[in-house]
Structures are given as structure tokens and as C-alpha cells.
C-alpha atoms as a PDB file:
ATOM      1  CA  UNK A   1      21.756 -55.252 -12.524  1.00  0.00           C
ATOM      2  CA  UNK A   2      19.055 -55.471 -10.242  1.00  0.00           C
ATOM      3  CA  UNK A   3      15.627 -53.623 -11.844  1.00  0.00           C
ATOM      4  CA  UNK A   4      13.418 -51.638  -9.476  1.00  0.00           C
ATOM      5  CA  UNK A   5       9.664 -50.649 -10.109  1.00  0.00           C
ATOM      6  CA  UNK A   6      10.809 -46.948  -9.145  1.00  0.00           C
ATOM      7  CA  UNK A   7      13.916 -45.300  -8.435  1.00  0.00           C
ATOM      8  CA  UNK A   8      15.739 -42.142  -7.824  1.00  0.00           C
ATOM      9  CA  UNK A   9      17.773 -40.917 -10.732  1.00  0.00           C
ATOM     10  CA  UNK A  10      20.552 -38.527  -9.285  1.00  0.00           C
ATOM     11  CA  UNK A  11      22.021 -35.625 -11.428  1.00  0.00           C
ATOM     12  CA  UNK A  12      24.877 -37.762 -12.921  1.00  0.00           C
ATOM     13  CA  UNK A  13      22.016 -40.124 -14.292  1.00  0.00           C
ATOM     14  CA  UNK A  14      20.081 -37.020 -15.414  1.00  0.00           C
ATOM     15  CA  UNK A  15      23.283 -35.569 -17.038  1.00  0.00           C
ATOM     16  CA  UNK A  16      23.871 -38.429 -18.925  1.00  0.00           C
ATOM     17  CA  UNK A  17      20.579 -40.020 -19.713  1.00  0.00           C
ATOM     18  CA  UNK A  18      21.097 -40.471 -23.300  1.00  0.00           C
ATOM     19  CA  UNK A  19      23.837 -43.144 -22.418  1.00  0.00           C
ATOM     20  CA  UNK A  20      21.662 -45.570 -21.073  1.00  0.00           C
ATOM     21  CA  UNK A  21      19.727 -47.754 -22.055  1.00  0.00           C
ATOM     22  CA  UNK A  22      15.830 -48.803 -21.194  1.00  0.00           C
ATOM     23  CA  UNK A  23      16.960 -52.104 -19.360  1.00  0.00           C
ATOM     24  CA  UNK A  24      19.202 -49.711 -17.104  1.00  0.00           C
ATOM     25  CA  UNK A  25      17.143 -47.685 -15.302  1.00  0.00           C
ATOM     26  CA  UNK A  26      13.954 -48.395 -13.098  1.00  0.00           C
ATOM     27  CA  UNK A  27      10.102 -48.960 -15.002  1.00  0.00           C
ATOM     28  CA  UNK A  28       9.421 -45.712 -13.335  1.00  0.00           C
ATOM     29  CA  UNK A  29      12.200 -42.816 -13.328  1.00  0.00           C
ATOM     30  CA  UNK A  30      12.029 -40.171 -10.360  1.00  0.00           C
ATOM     31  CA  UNK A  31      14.077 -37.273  -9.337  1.00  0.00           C
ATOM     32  CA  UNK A  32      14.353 -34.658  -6.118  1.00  0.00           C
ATOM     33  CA  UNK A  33      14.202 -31.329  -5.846  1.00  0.00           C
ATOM     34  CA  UNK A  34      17.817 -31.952  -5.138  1.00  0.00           C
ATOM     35  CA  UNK A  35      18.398 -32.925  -8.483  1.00  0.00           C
ATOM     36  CA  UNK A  36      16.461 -30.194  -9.939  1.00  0.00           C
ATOM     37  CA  UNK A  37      18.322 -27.500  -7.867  1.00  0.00           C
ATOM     38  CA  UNK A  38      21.741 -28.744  -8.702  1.00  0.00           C
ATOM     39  CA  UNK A  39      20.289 -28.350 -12.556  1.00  0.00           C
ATOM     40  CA  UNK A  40      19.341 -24.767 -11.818  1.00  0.00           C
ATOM     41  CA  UNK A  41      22.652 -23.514 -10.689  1.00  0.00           C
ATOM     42  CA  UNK A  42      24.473 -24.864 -14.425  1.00  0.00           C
ATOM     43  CA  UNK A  43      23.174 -22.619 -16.975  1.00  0.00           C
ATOM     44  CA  UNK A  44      24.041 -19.379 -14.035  1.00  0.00           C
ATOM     45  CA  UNK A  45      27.837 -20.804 -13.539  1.00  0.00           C
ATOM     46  CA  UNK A  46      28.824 -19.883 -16.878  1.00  0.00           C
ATOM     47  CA  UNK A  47      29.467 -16.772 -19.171  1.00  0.00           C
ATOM     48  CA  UNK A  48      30.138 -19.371 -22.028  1.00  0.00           C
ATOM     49  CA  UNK A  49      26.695 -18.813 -24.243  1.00  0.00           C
ATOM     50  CA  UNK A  50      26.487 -22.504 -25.726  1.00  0.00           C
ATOM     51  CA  UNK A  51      27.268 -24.119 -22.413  1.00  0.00           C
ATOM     52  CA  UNK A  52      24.305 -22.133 -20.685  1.00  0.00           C
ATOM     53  CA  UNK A  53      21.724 -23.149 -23.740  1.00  0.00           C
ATOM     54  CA  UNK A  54      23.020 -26.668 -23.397  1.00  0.00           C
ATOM     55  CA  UNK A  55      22.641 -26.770 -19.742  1.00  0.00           C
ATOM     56  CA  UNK A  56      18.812 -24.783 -19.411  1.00  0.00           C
ATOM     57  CA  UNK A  57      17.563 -27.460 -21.931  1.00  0.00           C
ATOM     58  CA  UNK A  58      18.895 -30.458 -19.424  1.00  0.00           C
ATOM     59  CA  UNK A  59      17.185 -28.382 -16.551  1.00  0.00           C
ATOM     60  CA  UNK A  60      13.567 -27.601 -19.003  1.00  0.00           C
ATOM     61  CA  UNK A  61      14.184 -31.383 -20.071  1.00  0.00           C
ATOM     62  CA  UNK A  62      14.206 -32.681 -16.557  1.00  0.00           C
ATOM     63  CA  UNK A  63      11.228 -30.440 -15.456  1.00  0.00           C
ATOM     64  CA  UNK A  64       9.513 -31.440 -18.287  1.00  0.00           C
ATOM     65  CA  UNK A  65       9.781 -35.741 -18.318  1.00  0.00           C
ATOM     66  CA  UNK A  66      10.176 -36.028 -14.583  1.00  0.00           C
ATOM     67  CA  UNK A  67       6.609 -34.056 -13.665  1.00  0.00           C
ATOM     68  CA  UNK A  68       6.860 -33.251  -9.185  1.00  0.00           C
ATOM     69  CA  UNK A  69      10.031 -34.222  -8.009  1.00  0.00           C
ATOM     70  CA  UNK A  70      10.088 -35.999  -4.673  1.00  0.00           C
ATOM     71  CA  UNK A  71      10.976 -33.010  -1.780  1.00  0.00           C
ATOM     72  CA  UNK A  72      13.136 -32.742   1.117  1.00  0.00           C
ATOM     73  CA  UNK A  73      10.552 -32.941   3.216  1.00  0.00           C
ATOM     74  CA  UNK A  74      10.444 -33.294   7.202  1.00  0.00           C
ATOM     75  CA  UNK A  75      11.716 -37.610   6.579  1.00  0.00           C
ATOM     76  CA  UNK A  76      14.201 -36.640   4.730  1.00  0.00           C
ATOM     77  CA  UNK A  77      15.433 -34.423   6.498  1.00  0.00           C
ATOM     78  CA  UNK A  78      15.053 -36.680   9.713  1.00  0.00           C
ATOM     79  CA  UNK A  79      17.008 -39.566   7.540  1.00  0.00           C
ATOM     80  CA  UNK A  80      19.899 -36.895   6.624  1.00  0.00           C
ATOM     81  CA  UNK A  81      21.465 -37.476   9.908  1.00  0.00           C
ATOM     82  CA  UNK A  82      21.811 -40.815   9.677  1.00  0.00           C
ATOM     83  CA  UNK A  83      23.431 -40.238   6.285  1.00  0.00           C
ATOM     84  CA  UNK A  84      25.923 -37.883   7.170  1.00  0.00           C
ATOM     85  CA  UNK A  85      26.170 -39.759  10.592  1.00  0.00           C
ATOM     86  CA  UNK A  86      27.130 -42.977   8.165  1.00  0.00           C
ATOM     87  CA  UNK A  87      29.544 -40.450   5.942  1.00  0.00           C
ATOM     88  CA  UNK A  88      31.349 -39.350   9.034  1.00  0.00           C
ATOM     89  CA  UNK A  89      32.093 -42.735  10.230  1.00  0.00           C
ATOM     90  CA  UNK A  90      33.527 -43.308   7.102  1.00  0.00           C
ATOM     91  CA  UNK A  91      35.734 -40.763   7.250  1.00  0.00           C
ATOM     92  CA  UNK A  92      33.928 -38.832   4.593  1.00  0.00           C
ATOM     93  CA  UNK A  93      33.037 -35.161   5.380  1.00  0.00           C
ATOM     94  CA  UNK A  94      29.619 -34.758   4.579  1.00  0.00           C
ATOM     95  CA  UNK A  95      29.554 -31.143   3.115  1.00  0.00           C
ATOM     96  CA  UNK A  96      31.944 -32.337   0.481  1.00  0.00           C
ATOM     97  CA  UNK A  97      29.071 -33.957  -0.893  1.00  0.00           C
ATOM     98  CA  UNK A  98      26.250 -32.665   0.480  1.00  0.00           C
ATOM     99  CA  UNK A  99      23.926 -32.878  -2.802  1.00  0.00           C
ATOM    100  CA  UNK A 100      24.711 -36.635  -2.432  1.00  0.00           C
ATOM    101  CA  UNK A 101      23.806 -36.600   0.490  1.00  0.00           C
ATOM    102  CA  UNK A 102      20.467 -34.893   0.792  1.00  0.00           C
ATOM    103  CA  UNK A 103      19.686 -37.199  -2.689  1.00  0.00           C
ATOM    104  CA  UNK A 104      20.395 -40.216  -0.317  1.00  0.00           C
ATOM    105  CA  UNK A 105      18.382 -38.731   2.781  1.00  0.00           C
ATOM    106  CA  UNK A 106      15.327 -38.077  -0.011  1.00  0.00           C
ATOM    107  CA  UNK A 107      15.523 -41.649  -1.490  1.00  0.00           C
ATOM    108  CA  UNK A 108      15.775 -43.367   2.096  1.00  0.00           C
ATOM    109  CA  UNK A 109      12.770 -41.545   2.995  1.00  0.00           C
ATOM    110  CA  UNK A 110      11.011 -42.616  -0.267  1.00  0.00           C
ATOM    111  CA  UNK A 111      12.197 -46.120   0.447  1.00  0.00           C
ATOM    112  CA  UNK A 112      13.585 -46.038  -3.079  1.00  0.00           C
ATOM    113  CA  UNK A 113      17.029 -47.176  -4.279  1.00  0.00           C
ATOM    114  CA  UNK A 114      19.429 -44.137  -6.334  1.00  0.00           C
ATOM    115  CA  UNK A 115      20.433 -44.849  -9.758  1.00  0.00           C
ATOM    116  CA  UNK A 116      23.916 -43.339  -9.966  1.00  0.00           C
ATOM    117  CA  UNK A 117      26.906 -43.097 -12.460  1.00  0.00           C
ATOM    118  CA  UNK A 118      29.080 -42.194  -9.056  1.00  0.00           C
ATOM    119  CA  UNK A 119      28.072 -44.837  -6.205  1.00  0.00           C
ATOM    120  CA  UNK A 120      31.211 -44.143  -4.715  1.00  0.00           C
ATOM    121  CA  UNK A 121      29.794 -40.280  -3.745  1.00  0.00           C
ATOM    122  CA  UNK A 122      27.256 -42.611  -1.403  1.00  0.00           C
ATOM    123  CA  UNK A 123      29.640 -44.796   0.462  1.00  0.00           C
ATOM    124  CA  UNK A 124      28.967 -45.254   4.095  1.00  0.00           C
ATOM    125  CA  UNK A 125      25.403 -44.645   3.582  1.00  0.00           C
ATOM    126  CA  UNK A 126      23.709 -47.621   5.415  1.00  0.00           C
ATOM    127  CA  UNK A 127      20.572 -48.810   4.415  1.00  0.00           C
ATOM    128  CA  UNK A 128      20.658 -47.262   1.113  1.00  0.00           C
ATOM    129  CA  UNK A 129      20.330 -49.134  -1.819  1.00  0.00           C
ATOM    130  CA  UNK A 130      22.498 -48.138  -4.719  1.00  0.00           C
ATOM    131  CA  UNK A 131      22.362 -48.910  -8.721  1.00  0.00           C
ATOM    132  CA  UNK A 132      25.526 -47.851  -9.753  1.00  0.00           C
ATOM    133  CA  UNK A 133      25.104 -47.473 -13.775  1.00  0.00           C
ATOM    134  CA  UNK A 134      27.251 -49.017 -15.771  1.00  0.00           C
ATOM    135  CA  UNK A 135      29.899 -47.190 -18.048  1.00  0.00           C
ATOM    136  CA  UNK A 136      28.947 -46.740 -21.659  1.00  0.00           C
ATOM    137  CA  UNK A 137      32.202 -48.673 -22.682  1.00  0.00           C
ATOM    138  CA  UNK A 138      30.515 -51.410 -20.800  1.00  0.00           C
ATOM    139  CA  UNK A 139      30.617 -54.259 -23.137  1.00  0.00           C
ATOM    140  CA  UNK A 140      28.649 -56.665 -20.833  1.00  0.00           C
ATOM    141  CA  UNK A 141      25.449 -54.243 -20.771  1.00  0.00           C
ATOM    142  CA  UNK A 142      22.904 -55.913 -22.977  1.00  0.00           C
END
């Protein structure tokens, strides 16, 4: 796995942080306000109490170690249609996974590659670079 000097982590990486290690992610961790959105909408999805406490502390624990994330500014929102351009061609619909998608417009924007646990929610996506993380059971990962 290639390692970056910064990189976009996208919700699946922020969900599941604690099961990677150091030499997995970039020497300098970002998110979006993508990200940080689809955090916000967990702990209000759910009447179960432990499963809300659980899911505020990821969202305080991202807003917390991650300081500003980057925004959907005006470039990333000019990059979104090539993204969902790229998706269609693909024969992906692009509200299907529009998070994805406006995390890929963001990082294409930022010139920075997405660290991912689900590369295959970015296929079609030219001209965006994507770590795909390896699974825990990986025995290779050092």
C-alpha cells in the first residue's frame, strides 16, 4: 500500500479506525464535512439508547482529532459532475451513493487520494486516487 503525506479518510475509515494500523493510513489524516454530516445523522436514526451513545462519541471523536474538515466548497462542487458524470457511465446511479460521491468530488478538489474500507462505492470515478484499506483478517498487513 501506497503511503500519502495527506489523505481523505471517508466514514467507513472513520467507523472503523481502531482496526488499522499507523502504517495504513496517510502521515496526515483528513476528513469532509461529508464525513462529519453522515456522523451526525447516526446517533438521530436510532431509539436504541446504547447505539446513540456509541455513535455521538464516533461523531465528538471525529470532531475532536480531525480539527476543520475540508468543505464542499465551489471545486468540489464543480468536480462533482465529473464524478457522477464517471458513475453514470458506469452504469452506477449516482444518488445511490451520493455521500461517496460528494467525498470523491471533495478529495479531487483537494488533490488528495480517499482512504476507504469500500473502494468499490468509488468505481468509475476517474482521476481519483483510491486506498482501499485492507481487511483486518488481512494476514499480509504488517
Amino acid at each position: 500500500m501506497v503511503r500519502h503525506a495527506k489523505g481523505i479518510l471517508d466514514t467507513s475509515a472513520v467507523l472503523r479506525l481502531g482496526e488499522l494500523s499507523e502504517g495504513d493510513l496517510p502521515d496526515e489524516a483528513v476528513i469532509t464535512t461529508v464525513t462529519l454530516a453522515e456522523l451526525t445523522v447516526g446517533p438521530l436514526v436510532t431509539d436504541d439508547l446504547a447505539t446513540r451513545a456509541a455513535r455521538q462519541a464516533q461523531l465528538q471523536n471525529a470532531e475532536t482529532n480531525y480539527g476543520d474538515p475540508l468543505p464542499f466548497d465551489t471545486a468540489a462542487a464543480q468536480a462533482f459532475g465529473h464524478v457522477a458524470s464517471g458513475q453514470r457511465a458506469g452504469g452506477r446511479k449516482p444518488k445511490a451513493r451520493a455521500f461517496d460521491a460528494l467525498i470523491a468530488a471533495t478529495a479531487m478538489a483537494a488533490g488528495l487520494p480517499v482512504y476507504t474500507f469500500n473502494a468499490a462505492g468509488f468505481d468509475g470515478i476517474d482521476d481519483l486516487e483510491v486506498v482501499a484499506l485492507p481487511p483486518p483478517e488481512d494476514a499480509s498487513r504488517s
